[in-house]
N, C-alpha and C. Protein backbone atom coordinates (compact mmCIF):
# COMPACT_ATOMS: atom_id res chain seq x y z
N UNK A 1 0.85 -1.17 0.00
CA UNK A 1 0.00 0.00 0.00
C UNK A 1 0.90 1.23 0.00
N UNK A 2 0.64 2.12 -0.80
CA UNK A 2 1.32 3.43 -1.19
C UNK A 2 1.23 4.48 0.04
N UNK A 3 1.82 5.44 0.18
CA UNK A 3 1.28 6.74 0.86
C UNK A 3 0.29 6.81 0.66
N UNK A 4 -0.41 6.93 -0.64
CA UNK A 4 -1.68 7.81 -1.04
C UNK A 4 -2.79 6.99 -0.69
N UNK A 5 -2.61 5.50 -0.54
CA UNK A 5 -3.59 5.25 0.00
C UNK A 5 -3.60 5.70 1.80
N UNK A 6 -2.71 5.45 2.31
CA UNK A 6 -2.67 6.04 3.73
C UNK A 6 -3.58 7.54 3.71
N UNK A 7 -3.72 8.35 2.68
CA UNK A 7 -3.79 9.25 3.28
C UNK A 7 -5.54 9.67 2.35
N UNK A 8 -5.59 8.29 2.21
CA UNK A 8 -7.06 8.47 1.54
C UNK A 8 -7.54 8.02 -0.29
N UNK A 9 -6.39 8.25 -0.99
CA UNK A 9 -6.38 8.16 -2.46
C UNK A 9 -5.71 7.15 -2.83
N UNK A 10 -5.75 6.52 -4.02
CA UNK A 10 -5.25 5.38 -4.33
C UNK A 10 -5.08 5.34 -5.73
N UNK A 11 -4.77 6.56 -6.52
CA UNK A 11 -4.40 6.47 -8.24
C UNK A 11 -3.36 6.22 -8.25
N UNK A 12 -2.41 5.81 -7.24
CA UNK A 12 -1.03 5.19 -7.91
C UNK A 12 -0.93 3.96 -7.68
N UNK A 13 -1.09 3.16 -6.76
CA UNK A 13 -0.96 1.95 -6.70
C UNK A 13 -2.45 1.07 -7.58
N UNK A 14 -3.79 1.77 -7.69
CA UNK A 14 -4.60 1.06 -8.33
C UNK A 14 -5.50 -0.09 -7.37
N UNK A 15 -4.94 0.09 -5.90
CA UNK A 15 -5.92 -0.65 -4.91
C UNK A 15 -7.40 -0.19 -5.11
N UNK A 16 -8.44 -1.20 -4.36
CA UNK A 16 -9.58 -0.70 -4.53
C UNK A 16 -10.04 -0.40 -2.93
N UNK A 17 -9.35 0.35 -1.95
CA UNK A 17 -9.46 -0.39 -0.48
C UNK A 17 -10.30 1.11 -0.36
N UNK A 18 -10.29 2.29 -1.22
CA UNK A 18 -10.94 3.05 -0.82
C UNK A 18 -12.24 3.47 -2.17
N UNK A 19 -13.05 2.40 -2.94
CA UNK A 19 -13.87 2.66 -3.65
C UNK A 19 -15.09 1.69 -2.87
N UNK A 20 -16.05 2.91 -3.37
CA UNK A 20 -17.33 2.38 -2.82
C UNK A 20 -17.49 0.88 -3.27
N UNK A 21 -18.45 0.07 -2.25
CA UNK A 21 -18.84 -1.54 -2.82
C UNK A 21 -20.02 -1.06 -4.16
N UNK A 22 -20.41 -2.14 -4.76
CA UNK A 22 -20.85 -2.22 -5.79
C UNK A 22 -22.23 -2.17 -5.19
N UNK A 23 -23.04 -2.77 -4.08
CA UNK A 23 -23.97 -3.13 -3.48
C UNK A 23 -23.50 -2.53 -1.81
N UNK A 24 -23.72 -1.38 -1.72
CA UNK A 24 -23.79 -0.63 -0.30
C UNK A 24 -24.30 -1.69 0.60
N UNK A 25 -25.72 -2.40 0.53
CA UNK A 25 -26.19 -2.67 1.71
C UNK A 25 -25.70 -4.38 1.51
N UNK A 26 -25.06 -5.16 1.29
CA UNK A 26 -23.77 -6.11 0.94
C UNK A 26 -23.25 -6.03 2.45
N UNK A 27 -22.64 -4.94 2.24
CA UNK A 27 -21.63 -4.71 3.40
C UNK A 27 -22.36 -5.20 5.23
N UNK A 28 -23.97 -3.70 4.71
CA UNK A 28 -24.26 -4.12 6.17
C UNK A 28 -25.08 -5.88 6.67
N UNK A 29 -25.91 -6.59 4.96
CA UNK A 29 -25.76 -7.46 5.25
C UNK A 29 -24.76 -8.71 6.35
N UNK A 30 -23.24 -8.42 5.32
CA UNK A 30 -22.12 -9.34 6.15
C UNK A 30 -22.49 -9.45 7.32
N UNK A 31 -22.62 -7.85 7.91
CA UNK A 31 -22.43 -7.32 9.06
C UNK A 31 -22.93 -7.88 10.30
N UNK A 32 -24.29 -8.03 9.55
CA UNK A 32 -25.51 -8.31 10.64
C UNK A 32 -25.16 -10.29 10.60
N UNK A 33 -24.95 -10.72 9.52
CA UNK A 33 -24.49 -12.01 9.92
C UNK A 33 -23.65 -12.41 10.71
N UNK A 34 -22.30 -11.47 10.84
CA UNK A 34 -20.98 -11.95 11.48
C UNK A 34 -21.93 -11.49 12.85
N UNK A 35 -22.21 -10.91 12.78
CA UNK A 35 -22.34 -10.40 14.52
C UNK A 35 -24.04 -10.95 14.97
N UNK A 36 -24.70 -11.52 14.08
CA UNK A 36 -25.65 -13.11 14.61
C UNK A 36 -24.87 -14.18 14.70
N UNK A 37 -24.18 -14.50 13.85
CA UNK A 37 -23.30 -15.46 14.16
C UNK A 37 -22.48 -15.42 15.39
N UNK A 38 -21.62 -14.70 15.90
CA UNK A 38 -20.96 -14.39 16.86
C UNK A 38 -21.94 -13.67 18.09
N UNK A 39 -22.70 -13.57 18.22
CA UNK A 39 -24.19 -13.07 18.98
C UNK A 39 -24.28 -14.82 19.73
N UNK A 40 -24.73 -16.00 18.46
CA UNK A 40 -25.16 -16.97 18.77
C UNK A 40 -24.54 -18.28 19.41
N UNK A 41 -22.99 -17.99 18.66
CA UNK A 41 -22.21 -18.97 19.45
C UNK A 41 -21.55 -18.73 20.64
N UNK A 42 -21.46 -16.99 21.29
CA UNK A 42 -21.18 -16.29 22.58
C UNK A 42 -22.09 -17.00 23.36
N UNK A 43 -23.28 -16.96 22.99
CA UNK A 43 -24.67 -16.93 23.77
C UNK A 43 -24.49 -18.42 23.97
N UNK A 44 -24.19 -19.16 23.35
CA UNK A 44 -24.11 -20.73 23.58
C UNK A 44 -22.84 -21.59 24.70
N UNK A 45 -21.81 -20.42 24.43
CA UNK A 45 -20.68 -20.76 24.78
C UNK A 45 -21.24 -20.39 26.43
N UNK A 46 -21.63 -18.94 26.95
CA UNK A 46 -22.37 -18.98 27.99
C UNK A 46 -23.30 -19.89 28.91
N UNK A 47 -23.77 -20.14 27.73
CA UNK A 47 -25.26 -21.10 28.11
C UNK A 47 -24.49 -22.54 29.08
N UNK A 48 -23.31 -23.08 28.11
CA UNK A 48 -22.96 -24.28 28.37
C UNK A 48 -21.61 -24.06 28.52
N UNK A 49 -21.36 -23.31 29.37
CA UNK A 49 -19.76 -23.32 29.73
C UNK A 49 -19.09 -24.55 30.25
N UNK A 50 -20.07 -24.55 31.31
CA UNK A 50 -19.45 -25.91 32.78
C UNK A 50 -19.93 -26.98 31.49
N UNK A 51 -20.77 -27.23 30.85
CA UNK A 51 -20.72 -28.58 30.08
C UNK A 51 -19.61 -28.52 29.22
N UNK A 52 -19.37 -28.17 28.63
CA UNK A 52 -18.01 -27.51 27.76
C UNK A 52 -16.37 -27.75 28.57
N UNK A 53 -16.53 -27.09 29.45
CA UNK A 53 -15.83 -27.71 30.25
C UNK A 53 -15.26 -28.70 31.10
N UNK A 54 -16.12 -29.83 31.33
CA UNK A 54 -16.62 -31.22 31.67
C UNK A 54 -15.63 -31.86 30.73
N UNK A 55 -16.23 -31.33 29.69
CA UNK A 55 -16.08 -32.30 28.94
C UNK A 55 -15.24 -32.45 28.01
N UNK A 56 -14.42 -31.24 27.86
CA UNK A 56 -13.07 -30.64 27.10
C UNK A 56 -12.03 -30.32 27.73
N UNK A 57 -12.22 -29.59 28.93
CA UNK A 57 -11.35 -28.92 29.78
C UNK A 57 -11.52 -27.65 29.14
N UNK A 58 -10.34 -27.01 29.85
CA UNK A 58 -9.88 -25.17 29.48
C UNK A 58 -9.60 -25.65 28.27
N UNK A 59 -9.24 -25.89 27.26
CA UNK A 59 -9.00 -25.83 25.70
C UNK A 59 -10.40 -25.66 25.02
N UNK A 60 -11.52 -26.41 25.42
CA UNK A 60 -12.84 -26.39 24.80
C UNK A 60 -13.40 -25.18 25.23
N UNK A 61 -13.13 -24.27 26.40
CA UNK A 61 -13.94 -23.14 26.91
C UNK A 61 -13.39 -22.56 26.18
N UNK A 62 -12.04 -22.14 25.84
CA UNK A 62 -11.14 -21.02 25.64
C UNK A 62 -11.39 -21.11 23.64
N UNK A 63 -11.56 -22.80 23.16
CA UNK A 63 -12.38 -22.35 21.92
C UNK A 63 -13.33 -22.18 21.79
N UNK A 64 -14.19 -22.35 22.32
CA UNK A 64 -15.58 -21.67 22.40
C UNK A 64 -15.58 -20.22 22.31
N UNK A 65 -15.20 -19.66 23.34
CA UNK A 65 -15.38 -18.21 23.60
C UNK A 65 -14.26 -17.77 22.37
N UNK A 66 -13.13 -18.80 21.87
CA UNK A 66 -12.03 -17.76 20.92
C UNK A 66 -12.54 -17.51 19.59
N UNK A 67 -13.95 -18.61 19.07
CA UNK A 67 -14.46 -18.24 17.80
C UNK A 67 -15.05 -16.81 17.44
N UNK A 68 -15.71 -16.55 18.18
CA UNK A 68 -16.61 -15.52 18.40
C UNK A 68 -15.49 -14.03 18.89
N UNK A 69 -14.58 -14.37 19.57
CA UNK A 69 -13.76 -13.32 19.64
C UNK A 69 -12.99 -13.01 18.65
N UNK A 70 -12.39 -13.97 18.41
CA UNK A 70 -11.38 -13.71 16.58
C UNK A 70 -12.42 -13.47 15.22
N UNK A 71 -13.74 -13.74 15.10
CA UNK A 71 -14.77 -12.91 13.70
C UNK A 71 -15.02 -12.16 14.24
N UNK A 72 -14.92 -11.85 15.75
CA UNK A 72 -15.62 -9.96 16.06
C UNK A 72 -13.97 -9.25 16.00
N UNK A 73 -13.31 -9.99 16.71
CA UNK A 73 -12.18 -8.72 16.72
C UNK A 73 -11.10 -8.98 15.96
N UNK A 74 -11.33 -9.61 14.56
CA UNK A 74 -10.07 -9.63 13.92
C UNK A 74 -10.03 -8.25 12.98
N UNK A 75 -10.64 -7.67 12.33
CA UNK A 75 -11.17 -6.36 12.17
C UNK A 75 -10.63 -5.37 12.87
N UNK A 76 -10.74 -5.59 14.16
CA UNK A 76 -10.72 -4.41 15.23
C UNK A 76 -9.10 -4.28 15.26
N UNK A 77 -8.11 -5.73 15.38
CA UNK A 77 -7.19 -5.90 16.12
C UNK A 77 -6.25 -5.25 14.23
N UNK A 78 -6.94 -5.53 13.06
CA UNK A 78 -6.31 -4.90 11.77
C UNK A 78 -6.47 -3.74 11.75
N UNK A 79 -6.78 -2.84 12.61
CA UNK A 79 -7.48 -1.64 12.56
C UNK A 79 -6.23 -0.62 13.50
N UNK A 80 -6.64 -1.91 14.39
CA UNK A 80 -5.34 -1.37 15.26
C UNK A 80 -3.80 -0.81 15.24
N UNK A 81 -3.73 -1.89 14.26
CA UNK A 81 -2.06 -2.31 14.14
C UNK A 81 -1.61 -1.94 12.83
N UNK A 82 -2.72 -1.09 11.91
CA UNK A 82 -2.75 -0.08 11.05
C UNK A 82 -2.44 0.91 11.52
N UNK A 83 -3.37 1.47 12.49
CA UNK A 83 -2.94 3.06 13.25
C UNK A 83 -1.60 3.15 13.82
N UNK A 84 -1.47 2.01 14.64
CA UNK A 84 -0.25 2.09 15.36
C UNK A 84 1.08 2.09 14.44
N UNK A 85 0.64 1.31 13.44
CA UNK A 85 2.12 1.42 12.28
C UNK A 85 2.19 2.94 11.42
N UNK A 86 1.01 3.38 11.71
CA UNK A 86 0.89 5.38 11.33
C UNK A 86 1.48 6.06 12.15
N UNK A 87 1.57 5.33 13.97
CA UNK A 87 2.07 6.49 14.93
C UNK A 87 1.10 7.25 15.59
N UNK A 88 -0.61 6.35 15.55
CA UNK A 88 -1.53 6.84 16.32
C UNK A 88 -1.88 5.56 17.19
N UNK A 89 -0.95 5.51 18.38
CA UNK A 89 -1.45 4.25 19.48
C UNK A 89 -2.34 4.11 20.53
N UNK A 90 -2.75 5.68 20.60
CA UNK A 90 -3.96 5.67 21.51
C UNK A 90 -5.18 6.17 20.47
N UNK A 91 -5.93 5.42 20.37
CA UNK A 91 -7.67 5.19 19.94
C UNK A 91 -8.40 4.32 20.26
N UNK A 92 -9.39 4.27 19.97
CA UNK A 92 -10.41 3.33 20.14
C UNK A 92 -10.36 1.61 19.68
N UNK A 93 -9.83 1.53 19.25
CA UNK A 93 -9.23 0.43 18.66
C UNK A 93 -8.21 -0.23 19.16
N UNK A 94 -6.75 -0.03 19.57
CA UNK A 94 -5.99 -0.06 20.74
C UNK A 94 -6.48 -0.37 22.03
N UNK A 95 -7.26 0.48 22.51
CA UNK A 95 -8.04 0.54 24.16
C UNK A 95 -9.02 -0.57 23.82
N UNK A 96 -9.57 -1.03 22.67
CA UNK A 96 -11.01 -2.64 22.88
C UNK A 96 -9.35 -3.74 22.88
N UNK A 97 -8.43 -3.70 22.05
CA UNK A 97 -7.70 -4.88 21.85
C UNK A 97 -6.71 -5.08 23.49
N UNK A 98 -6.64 -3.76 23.71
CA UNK A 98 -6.03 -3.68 25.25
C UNK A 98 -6.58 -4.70 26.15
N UNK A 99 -8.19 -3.97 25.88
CA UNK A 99 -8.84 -4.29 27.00
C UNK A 99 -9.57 -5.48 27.25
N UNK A 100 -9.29 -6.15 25.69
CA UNK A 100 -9.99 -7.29 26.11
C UNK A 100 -9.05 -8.31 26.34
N UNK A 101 -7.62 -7.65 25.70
CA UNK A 101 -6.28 -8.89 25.52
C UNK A 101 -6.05 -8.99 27.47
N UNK A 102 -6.16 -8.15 27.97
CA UNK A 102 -6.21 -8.04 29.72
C UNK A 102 -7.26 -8.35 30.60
N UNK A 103 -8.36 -9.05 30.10
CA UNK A 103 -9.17 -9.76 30.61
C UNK A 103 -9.65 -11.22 30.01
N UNK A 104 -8.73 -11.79 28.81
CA UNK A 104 -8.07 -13.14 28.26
C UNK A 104 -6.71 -13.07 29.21
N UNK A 105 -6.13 -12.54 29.66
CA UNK A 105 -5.04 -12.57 30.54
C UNK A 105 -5.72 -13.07 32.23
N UNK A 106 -6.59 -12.35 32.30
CA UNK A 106 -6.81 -12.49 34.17
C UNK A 106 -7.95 -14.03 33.71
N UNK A 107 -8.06 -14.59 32.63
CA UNK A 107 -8.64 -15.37 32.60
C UNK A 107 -10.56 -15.39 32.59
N UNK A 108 -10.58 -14.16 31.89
CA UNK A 108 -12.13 -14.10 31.90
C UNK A 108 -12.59 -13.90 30.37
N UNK A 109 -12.93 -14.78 30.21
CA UNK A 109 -12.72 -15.31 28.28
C UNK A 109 -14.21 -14.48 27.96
N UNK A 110 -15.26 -14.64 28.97
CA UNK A 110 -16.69 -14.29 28.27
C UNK A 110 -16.67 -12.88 27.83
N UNK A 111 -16.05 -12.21 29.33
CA UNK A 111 -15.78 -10.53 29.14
C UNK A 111 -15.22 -10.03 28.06
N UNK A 112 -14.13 -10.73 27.73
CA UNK A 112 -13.47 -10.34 26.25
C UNK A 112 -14.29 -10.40 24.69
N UNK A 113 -15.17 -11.42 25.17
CA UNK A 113 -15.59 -11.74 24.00
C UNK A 113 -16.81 -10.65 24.01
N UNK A 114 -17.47 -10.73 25.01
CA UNK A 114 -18.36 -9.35 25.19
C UNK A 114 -18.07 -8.24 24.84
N UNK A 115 -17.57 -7.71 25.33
CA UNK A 115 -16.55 -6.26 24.85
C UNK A 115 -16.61 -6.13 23.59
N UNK A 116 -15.81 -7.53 22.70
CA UNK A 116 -15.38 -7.31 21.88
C UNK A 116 -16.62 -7.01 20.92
N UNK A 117 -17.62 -8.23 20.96
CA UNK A 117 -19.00 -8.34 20.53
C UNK A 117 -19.71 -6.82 20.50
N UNK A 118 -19.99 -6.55 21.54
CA UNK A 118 -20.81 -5.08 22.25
C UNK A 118 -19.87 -4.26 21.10
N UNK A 119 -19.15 -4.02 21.67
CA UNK A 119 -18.69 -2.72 20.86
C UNK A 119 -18.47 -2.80 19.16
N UNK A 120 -18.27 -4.15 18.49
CA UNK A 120 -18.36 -4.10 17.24
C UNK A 120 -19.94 -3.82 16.71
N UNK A 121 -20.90 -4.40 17.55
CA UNK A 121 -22.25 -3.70 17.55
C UNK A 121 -22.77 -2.26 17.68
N UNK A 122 -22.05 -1.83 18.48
CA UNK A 122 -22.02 -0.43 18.40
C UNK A 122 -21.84 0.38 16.91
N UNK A 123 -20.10 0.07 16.63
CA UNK A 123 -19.76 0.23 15.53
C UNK A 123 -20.82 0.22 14.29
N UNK A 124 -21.23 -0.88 14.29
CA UNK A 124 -22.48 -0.87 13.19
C UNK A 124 -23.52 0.21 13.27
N UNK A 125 -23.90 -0.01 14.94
CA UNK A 125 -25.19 1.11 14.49
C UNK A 125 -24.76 2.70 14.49
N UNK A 126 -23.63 2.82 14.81
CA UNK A 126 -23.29 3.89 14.51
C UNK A 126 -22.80 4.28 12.93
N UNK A 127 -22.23 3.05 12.53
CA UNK A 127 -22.53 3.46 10.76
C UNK A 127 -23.96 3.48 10.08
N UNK A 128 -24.70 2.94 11.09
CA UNK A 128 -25.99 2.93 10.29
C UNK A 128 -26.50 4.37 10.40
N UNK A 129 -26.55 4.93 11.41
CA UNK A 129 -27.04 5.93 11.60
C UNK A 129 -26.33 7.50 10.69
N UNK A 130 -25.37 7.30 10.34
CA UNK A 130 -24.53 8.23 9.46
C UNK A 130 -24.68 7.64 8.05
């Protein structure tokens, strides 16, 4: 990726990372799937933790709760580590990957995935609304 796309434009390299989709509402489709999808297997992973656990150990909880965290926050965590390679390390983006990578640390897998969930929901309806 060129400068010019960094800084918004893209006639020299010929990327398409800043042209409209062909089908606008495409996008918010995905949207609303990844985050039913990840809505439904959070909600399950909750539901049936201790069975999950029984019956897998910590490897089966920690994939449970890691599906749903890596399609909500793989996005977030590319978002991140974009800015930060610009030289902007404090945003919004930084502070969810912070904050949820430090509560996968103290060992509270649901919270992370919550966070991560909640606030990529946010995200949406706040593009919806603009």
């Amino acid at each position: 990726m060129s400068d010019a796309c960094a800084l918004g434009g893209c006639p020299s390299c010929g990327c398409k990372e800043n042209e409209p989709e062909a089908d606008p509402g495409a996008a918010h489709k995905r949207e609303v799937a990844l985050l039913t999808v990840c809505g439904v297997v959070f909600a399950l992973a909750l539901v049936f933790e201790s069975t999950i656990e029984a019956a897998f150990g910590l490897p089966g909880v920690a994939a449970a709760y890691g599906l749903p965290y890596i399609l909500c926050g793989w996005s977030i965590f590319g978002e991140a580590f974009e800015l930060i390679r610009k030289g902007s390390v404090l945003n919004e983006f930084t502070l969810m990957c912070g904050a949820t990578l430090a509560a996968i640390a103290l060992q509270h897998l649901s919270e992370a995935v919550g966070v991560m969930l909640f606030y990529r929901t946010g995200e949406f309806f706040q593009d919806l609304a603009t």
